[in-house]
Every structure is written in C-alpha cells, then in structure tokens.
PDB file of N, CA and C in Angstrom:
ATOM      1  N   UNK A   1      69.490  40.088 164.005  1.00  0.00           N
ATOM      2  CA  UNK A   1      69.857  39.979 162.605  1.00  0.00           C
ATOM      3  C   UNK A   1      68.607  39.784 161.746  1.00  0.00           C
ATOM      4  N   UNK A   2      67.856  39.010 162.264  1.00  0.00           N
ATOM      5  CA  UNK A   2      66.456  38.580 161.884  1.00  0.00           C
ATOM      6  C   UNK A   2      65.849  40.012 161.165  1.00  0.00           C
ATOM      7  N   UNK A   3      65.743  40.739 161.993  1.00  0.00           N
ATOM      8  CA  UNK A   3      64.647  42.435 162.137  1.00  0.00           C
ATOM      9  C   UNK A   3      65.549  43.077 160.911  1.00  0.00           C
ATOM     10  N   UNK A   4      67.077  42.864 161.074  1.00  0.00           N
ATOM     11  CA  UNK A   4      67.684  43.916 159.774  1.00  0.00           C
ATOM     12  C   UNK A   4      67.472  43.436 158.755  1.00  0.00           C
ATOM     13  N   UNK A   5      67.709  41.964 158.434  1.00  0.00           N
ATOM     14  CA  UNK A   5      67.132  41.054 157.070  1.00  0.00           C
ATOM     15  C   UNK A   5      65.656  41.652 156.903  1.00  0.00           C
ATOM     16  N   UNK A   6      64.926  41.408 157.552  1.00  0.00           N
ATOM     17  CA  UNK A   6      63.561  42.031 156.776  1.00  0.00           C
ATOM     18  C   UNK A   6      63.589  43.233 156.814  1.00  0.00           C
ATOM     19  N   UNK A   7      64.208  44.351 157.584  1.00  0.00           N
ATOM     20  CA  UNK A   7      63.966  45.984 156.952  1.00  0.00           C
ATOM     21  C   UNK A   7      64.962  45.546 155.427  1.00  0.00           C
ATOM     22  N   UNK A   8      65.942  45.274 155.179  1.00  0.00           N
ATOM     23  CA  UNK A   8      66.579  45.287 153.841  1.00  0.00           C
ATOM     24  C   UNK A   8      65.794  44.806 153.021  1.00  0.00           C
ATOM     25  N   UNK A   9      64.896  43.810 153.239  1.00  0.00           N
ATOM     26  CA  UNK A   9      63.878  43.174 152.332  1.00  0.00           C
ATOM     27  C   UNK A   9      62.863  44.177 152.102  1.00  0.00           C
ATOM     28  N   UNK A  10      62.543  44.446 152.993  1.00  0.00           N
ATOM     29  CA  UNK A  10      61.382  46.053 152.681  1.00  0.00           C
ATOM     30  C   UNK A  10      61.976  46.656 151.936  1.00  0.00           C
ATOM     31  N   UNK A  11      63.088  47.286 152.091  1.00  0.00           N
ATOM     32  CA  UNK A  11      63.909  48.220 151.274  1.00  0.00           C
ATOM     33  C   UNK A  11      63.752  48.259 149.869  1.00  0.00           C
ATOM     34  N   UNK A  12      64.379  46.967 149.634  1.00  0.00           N
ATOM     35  CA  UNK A  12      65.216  46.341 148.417  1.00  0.00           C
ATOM     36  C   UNK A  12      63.230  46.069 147.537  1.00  0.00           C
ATOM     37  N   UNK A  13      62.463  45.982 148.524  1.00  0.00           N
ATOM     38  CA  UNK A  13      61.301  46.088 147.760  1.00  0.00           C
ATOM     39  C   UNK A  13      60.574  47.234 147.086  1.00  0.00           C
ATOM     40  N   UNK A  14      61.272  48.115 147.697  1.00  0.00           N
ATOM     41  CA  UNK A  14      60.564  49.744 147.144  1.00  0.00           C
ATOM     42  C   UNK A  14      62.168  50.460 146.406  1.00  0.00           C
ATOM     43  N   UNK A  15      62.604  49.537 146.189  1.00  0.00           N
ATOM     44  CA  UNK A  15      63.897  49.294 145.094  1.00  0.00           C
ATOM     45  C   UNK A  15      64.669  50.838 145.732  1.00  0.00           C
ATOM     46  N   UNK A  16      65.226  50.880 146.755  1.00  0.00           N
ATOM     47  CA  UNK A  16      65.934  51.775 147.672  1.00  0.00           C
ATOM     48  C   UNK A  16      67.174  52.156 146.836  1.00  0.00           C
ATOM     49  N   UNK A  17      67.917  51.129 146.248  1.00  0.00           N
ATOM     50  CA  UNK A  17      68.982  51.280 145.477  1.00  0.00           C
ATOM     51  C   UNK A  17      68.429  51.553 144.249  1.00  0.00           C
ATOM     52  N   UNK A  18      68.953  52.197 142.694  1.00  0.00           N
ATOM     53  CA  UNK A  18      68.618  52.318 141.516  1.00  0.00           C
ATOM     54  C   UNK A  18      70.181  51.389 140.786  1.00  0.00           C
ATOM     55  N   UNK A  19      69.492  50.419 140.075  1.00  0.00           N
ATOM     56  CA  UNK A  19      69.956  49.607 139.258  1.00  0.00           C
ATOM     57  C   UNK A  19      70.963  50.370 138.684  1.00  0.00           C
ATOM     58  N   UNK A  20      71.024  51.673 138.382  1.00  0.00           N
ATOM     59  CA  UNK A  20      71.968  52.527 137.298  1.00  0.00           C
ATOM     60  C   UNK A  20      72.728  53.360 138.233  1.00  0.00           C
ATOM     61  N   UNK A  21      72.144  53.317 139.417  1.00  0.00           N
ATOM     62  CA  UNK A  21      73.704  53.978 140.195  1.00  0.00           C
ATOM     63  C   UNK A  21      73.750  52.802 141.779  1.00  0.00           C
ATOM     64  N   UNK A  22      74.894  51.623 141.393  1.00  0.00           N
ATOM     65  CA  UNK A  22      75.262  50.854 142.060  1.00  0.00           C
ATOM     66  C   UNK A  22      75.978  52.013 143.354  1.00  0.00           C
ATOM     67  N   UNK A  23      76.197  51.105 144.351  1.00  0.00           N
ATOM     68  CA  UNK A  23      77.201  52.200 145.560  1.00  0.00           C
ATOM     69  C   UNK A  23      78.429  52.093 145.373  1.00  0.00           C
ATOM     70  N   UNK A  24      79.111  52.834 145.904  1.00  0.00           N
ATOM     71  CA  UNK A  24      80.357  53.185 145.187  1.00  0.00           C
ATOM     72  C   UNK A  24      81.508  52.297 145.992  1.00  0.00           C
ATOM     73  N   UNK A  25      81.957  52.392 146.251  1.00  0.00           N
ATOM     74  CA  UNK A  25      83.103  51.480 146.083  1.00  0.00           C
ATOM     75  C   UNK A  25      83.519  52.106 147.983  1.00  0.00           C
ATOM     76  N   UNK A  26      83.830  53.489 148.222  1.00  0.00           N
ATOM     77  CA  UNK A  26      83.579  53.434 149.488  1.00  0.00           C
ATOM     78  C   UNK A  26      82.124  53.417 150.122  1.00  0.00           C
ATOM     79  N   UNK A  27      81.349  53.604 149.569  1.00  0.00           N
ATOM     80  CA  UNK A  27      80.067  53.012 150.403  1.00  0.00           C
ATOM     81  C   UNK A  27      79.950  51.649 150.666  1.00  0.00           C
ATOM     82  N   UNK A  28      80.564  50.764 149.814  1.00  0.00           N
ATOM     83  CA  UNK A  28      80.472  49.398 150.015  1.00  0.00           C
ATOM     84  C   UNK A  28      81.438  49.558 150.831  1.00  0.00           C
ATOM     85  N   UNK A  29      82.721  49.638 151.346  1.00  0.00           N
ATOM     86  CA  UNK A  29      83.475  49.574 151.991  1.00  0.00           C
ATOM     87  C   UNK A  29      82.805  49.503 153.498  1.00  0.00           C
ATOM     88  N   UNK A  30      81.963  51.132 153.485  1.00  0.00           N
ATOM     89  CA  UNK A  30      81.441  51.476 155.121  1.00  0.00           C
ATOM     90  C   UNK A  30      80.434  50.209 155.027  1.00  0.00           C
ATOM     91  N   UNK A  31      79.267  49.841 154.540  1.00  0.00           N
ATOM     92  CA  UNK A  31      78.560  48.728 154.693  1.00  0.00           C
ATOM     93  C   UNK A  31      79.271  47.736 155.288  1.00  0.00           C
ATOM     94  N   UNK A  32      80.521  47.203 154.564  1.00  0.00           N
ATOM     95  CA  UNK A  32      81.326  45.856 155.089  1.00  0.00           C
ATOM     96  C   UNK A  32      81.589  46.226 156.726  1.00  0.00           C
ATOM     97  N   UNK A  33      82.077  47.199 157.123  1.00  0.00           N
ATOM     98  CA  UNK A  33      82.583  47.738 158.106  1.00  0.00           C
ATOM     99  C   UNK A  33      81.548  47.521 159.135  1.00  0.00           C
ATOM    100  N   UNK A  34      80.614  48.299 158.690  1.00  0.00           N
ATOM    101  CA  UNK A  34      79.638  48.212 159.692  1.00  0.00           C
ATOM    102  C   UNK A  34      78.619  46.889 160.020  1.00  0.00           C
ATOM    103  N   UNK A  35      78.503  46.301 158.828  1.00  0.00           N
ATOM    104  CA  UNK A  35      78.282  44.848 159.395  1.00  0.00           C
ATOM    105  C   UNK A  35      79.243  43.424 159.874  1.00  0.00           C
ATOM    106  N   UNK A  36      80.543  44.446 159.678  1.00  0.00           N
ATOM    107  CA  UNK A  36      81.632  43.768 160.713  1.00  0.00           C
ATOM    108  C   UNK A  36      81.434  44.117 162.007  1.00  0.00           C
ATOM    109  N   UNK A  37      81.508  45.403 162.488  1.00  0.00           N
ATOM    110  CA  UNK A  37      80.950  46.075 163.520  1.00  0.00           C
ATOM    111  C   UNK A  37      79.521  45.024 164.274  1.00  0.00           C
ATOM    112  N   UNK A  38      78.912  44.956 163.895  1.00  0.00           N
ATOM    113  CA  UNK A  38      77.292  43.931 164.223  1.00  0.00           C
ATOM    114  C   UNK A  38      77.664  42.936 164.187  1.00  0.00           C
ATOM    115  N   UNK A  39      78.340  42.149 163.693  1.00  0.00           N
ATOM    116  CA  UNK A  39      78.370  40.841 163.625  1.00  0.00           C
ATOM    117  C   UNK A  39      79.734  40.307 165.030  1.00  0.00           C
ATOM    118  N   UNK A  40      80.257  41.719 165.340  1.00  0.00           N
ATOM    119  CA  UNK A  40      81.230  41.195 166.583  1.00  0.00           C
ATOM    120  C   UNK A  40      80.318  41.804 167.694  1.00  0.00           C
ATOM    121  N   UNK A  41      79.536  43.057 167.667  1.00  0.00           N
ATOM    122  CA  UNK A  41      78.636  42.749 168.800  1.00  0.00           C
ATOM    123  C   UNK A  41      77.395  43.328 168.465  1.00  0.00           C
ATOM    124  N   UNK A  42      76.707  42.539 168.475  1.00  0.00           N
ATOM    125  CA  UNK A  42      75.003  42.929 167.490  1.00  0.00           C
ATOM    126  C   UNK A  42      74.034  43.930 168.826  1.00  0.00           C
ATOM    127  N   UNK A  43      74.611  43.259 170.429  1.00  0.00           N
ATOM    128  CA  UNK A  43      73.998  44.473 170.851  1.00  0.00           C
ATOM    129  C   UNK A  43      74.053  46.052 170.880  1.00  0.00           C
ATOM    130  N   UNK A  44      75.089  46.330 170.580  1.00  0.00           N
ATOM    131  CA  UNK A  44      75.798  47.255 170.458  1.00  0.00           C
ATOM    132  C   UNK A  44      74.789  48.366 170.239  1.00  0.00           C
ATOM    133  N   UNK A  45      74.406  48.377 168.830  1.00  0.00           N
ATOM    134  CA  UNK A  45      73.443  48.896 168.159  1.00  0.00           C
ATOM    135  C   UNK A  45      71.960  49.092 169.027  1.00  0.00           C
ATOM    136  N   UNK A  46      71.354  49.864 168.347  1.00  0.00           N
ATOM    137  CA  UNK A  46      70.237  50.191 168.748  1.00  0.00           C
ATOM    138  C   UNK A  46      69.238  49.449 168.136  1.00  0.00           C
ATOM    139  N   UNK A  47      67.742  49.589 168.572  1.00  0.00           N
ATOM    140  CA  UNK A  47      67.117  48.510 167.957  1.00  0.00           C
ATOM    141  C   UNK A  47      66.062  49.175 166.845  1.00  0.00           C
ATOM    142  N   UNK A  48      65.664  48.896 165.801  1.00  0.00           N
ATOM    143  CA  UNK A  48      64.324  49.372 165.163  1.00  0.00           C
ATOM    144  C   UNK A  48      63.693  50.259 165.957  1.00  0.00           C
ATOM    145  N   UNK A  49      63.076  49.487 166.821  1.00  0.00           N
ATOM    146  CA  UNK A  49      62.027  50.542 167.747  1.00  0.00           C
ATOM    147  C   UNK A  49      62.667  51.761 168.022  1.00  0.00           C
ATOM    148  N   UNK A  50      63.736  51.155 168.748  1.00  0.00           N
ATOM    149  CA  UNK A  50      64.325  52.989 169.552  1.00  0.00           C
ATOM    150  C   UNK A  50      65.304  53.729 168.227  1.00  0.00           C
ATOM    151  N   UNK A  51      65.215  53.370 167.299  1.00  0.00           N
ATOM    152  CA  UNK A  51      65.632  54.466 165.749  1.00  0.00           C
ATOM    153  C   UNK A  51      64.097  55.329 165.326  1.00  0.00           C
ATOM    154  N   UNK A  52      63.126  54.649 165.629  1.00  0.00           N
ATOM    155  CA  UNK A  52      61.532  54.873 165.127  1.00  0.00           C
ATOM    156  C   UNK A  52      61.681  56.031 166.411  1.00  0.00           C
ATOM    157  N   UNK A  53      61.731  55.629 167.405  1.00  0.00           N
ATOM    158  CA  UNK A  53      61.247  56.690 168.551  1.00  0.00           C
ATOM    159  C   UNK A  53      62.268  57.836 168.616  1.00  0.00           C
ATOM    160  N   UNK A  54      63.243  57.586 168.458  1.00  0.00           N
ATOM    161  CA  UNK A  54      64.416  58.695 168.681  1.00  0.00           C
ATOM    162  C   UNK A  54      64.007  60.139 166.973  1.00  0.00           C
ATOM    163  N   UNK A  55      63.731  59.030 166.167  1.00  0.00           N
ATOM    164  CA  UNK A  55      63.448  59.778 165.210  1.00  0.00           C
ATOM    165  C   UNK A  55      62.047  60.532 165.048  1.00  0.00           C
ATOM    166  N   UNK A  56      60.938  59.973 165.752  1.00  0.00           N
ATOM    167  CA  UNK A  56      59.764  60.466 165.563  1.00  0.00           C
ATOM    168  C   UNK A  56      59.976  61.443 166.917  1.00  0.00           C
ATOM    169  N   UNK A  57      60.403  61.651 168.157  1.00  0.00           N
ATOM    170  CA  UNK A  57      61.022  62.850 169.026  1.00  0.00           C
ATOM    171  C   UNK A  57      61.485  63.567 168.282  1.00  0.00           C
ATOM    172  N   UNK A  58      62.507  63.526 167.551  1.00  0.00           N
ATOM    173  CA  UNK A  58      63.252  64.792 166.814  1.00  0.00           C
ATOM    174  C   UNK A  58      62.514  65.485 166.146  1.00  0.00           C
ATOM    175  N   UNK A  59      61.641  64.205 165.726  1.00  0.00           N
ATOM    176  CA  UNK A  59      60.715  65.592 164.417  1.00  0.00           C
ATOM    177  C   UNK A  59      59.415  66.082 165.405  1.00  0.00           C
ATOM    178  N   UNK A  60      59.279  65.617 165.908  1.00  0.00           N
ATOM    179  CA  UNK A  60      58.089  66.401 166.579  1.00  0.00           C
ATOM    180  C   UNK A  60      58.927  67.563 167.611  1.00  0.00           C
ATOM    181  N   UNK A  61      59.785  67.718 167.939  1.00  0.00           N
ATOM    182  CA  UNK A  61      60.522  68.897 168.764  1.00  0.00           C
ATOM    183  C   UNK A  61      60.224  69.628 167.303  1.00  0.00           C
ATOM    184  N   UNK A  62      61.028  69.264 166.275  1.00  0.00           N
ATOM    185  CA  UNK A  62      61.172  70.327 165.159  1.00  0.00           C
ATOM    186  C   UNK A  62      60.177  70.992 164.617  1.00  0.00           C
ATOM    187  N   UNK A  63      58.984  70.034 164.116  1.00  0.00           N
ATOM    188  CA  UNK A  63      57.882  70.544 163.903  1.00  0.00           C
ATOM    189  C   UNK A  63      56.443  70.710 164.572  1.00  0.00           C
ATOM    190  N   UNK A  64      56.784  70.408 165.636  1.00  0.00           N
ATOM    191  CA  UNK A  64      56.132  70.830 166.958  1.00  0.00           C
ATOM    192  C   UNK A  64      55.062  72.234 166.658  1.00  0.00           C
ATOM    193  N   UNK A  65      55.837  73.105 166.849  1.00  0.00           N
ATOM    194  CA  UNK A  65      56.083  74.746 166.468  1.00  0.00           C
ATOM    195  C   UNK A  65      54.926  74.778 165.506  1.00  0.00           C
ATOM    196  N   UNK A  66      55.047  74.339 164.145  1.00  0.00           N
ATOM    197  CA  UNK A  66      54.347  74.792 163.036  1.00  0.00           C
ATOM    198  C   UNK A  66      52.917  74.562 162.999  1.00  0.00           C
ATOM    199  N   UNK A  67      52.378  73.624 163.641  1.00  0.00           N
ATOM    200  CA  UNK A  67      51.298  73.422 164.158  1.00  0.00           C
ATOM    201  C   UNK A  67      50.000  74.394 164.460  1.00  0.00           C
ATOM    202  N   UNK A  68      48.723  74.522 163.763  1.00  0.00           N
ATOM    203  CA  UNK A  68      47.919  75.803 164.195  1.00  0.00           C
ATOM    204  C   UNK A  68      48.347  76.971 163.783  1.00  0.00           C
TER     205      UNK A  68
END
C-alpha cells in the first residue's frame, strides 16, 4: 500500500488529474472497485517493478525493429 501511496503522490504532483475535468462518476466508481479489490487481497496484484518490466518488454519487442 505504502509503494501505491507514493506513485499517487508522484502523480498528483505532475497534477495527472486537471482541476477542470474531475473523473466521472463511473471512473470513480472503477477506482472504488478496484481498491476494494486490493484492499481484500493486496497480493493479488502485481508489483511496480514487474508493471515497469512487463511494460519496458513490450516496448522494446515493438520498437525493437526501428532501430538503425
């Protein structure tokens, strides 16, 4: 819980949301959901690291190629 509190703090520091378009009413919904989801089993989820690695694989398969 620790690691998601400070990525939201990062976030919320490079102002991720815009003051003039709040989330909508089902986006808040899925948020609640999904930190209902975590909060009944937090391992569940994947961790920072392996979102960083799964994501930096994808893009390097993708842009692999373009290279040279």
């Amino acid at each position: 819980m620790k690691k998601i509190r400070l990525q939201l703090t990062r976030l919320d520091g490079e102002l991720w949301l815009d003051a003039d378009d709040p989330p909508t009413d089902a986006e808040k919904a899925l948020l609640d959901a999904r930190l209902a989801a975590y909060e009944k089993d937090p391992e569940a989820g994947s961790s920072w690291e392996e979102v960083e690695a799964r994501h930096e694989r994808h893009w390097q398969k993708r842009l692999g190629g373009l290279e040279g």
